[in-house]
Protein backbone atom coordinates (compact mmCIF):
# COMPACT_ATOMS: atom_id res chain seq x y z
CA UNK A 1 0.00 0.00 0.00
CA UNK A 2 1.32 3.55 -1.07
CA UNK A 3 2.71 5.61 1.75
CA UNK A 4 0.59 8.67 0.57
CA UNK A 5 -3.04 8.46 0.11
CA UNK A 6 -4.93 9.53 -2.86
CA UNK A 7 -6.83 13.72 -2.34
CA UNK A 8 -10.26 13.27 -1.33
CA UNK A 9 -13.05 14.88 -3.15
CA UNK A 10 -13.64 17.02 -1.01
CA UNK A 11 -9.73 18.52 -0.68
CA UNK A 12 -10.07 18.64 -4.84
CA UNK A 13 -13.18 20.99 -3.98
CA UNK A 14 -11.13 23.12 -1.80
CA UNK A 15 -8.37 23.60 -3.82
CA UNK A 16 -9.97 24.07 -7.35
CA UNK A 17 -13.32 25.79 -5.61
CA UNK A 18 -16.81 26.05 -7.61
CA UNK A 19 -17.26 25.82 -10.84
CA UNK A 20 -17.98 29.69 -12.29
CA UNK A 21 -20.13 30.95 -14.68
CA UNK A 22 -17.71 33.01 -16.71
CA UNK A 23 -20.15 33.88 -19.65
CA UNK A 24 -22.31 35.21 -16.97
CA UNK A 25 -19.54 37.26 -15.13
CA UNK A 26 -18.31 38.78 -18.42
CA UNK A 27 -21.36 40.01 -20.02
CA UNK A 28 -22.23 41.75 -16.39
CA UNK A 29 -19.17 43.01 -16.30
CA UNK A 30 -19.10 44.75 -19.53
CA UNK A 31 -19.56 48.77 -19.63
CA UNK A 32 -22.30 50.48 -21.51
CA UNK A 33 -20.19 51.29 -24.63
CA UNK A 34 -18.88 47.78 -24.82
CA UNK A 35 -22.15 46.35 -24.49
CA UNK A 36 -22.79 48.67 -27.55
CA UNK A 37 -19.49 47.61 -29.56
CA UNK A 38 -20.72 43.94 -29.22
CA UNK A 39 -23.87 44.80 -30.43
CA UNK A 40 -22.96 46.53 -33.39
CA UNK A 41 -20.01 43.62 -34.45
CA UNK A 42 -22.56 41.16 -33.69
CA UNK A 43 -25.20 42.68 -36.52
CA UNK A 44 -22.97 44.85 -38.69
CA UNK A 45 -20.89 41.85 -39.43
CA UNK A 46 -23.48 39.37 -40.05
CA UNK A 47 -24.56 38.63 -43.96
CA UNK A 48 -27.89 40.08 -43.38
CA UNK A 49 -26.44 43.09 -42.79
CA UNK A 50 -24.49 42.95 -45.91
CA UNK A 51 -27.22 41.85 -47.72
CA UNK A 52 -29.37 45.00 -46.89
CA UNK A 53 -26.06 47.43 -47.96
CA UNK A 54 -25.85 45.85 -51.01
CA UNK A 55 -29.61 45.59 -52.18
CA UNK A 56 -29.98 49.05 -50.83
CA UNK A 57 -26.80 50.47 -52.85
CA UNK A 58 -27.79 48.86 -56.12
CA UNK A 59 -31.31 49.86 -55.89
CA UNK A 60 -30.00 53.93 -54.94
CA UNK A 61 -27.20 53.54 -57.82
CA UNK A 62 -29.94 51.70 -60.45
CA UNK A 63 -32.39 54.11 -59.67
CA UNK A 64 -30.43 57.48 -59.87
CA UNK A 65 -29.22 55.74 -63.07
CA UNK A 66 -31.63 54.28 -65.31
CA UNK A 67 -34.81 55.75 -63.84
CA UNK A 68 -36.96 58.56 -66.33
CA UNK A 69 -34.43 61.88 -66.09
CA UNK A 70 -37.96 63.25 -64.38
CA UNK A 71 -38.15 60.42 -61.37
CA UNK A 72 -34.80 60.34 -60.22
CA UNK A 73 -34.07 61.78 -56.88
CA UNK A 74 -31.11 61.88 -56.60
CA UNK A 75 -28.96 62.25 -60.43
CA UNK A 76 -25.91 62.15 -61.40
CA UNK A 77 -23.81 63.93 -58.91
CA UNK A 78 -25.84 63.17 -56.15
CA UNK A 79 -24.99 59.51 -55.97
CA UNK A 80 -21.57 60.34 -55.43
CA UNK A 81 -23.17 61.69 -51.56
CA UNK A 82 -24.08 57.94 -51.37
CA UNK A 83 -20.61 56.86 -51.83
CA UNK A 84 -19.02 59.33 -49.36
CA UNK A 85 -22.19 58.56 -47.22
CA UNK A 86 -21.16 54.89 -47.43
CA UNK A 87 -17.67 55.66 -46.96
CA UNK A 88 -17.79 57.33 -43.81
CA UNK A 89 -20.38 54.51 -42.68
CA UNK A 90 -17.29 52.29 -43.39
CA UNK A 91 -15.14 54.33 -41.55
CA UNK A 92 -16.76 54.45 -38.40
CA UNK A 93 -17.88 50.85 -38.29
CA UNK A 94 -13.98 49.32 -38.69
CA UNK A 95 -13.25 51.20 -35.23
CA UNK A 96 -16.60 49.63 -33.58
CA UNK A 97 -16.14 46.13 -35.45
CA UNK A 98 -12.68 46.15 -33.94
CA UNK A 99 -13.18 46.55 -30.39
CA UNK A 100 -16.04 44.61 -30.47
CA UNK A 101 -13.70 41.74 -31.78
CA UNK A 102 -11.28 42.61 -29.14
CA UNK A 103 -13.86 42.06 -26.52
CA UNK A 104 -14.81 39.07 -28.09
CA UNK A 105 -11.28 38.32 -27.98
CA UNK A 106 -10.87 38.68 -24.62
CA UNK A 107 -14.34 36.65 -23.73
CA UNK A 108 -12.85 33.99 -25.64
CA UNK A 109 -9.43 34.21 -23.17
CA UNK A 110 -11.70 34.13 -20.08
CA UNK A 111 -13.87 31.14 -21.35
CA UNK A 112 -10.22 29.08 -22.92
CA UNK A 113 -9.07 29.89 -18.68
CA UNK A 114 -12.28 28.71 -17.39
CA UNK A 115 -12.03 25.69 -20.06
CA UNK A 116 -8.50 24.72 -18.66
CA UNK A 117 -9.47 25.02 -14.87
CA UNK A 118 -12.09 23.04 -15.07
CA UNK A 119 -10.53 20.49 -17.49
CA UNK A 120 -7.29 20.48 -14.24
CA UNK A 121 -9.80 20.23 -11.68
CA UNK A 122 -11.77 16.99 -13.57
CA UNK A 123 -8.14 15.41 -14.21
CA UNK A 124 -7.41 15.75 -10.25
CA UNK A 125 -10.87 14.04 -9.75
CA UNK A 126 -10.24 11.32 -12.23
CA UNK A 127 -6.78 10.83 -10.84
CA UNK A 128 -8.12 10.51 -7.01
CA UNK A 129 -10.86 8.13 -8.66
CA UNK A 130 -8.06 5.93 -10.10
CA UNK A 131 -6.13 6.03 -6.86
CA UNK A 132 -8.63 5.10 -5.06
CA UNK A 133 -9.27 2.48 -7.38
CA UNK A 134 -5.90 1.25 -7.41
CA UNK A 135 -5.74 0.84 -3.76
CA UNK A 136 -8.74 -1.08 -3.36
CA UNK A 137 -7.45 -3.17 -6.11
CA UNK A 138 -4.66 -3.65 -3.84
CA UNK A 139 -6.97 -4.39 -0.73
CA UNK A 140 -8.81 -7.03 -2.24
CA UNK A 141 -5.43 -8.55 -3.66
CA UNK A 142 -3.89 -8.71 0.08
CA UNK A 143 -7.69 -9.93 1.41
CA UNK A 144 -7.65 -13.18 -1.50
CA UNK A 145 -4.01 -13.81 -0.55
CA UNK A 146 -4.92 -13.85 3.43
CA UNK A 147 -7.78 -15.99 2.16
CA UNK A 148 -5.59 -18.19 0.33
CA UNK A 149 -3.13 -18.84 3.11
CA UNK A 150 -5.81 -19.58 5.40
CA UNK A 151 -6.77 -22.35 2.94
CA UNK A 152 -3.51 -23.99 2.53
């Protein structure tokens, strides 16, 4: 029998503590303009989104294009506003699109940390279950071999 015995489950509890909710914890610990970079990542840089620039920008360019001279709103040099308009849309959304991707960044740090503590804490509890296991293998090896000798 080994000289040290195996951690208990409940000294693997107090060393490795509760399990946390870190999804939880991040998303109330985000600020207000965070909250409001995620947001904006999360749509702006979906395909929907894109989708509704696109259809949007052909339909303003076709129009202003190929429309009767008389039911265009906006001719010829006016779609050139679109483009700046679209333009400066573009760059004010790479600043947004980027933090929000940092924070998503670091969200995906806290949940790989949380991932690895609780993956160290299960391998502690496996390896007290195999100790455990191993010395009672080793108990009922020493209680046949008593039985044995009492037989012979």
């Amino acid at each position: 029998m080994s000289s040290q015995l195996p951690a208990t489950i409940k000294e693997i509890r107090e060393k490795y503590g509760p399990i946390k909710n870190v999804n939880a914890y991040f998303k109330k610990n985000l600020s207000a303009l965070n909250k409001v970079a995620l947001w904006i990542t999360e749509h702006v840089g979906s395909m929907g989104f894109f989708i509704i620039i696109f259809i949007w920008t052909v339909l303003w360019l076709s129009w202003n294009t190929l429309a009767p001279a008389e039911m265009r709103f906006d001719p010829f040099p006016g779609f050139v506003l679109w483009l700046f308009i679209s333009n400066v849309i573009q760059i004010f959304l790479m600043p947004l699109i980027m933090i929000g991707q940092n924070i998503q960044s670091a969200h995906a740090d806290v949940r790989a940390q949380s991932d690895f503590d609780i993956n160290t804490k299960a391998e502690a509890e496996i390896e007290a279950i195999l100790e455990h296991l191993d010395n009672q293998n080793k108990l009922i090896l020493e209680i046949l071999n008593r039985l044995e000798k009492k037989e012979n």
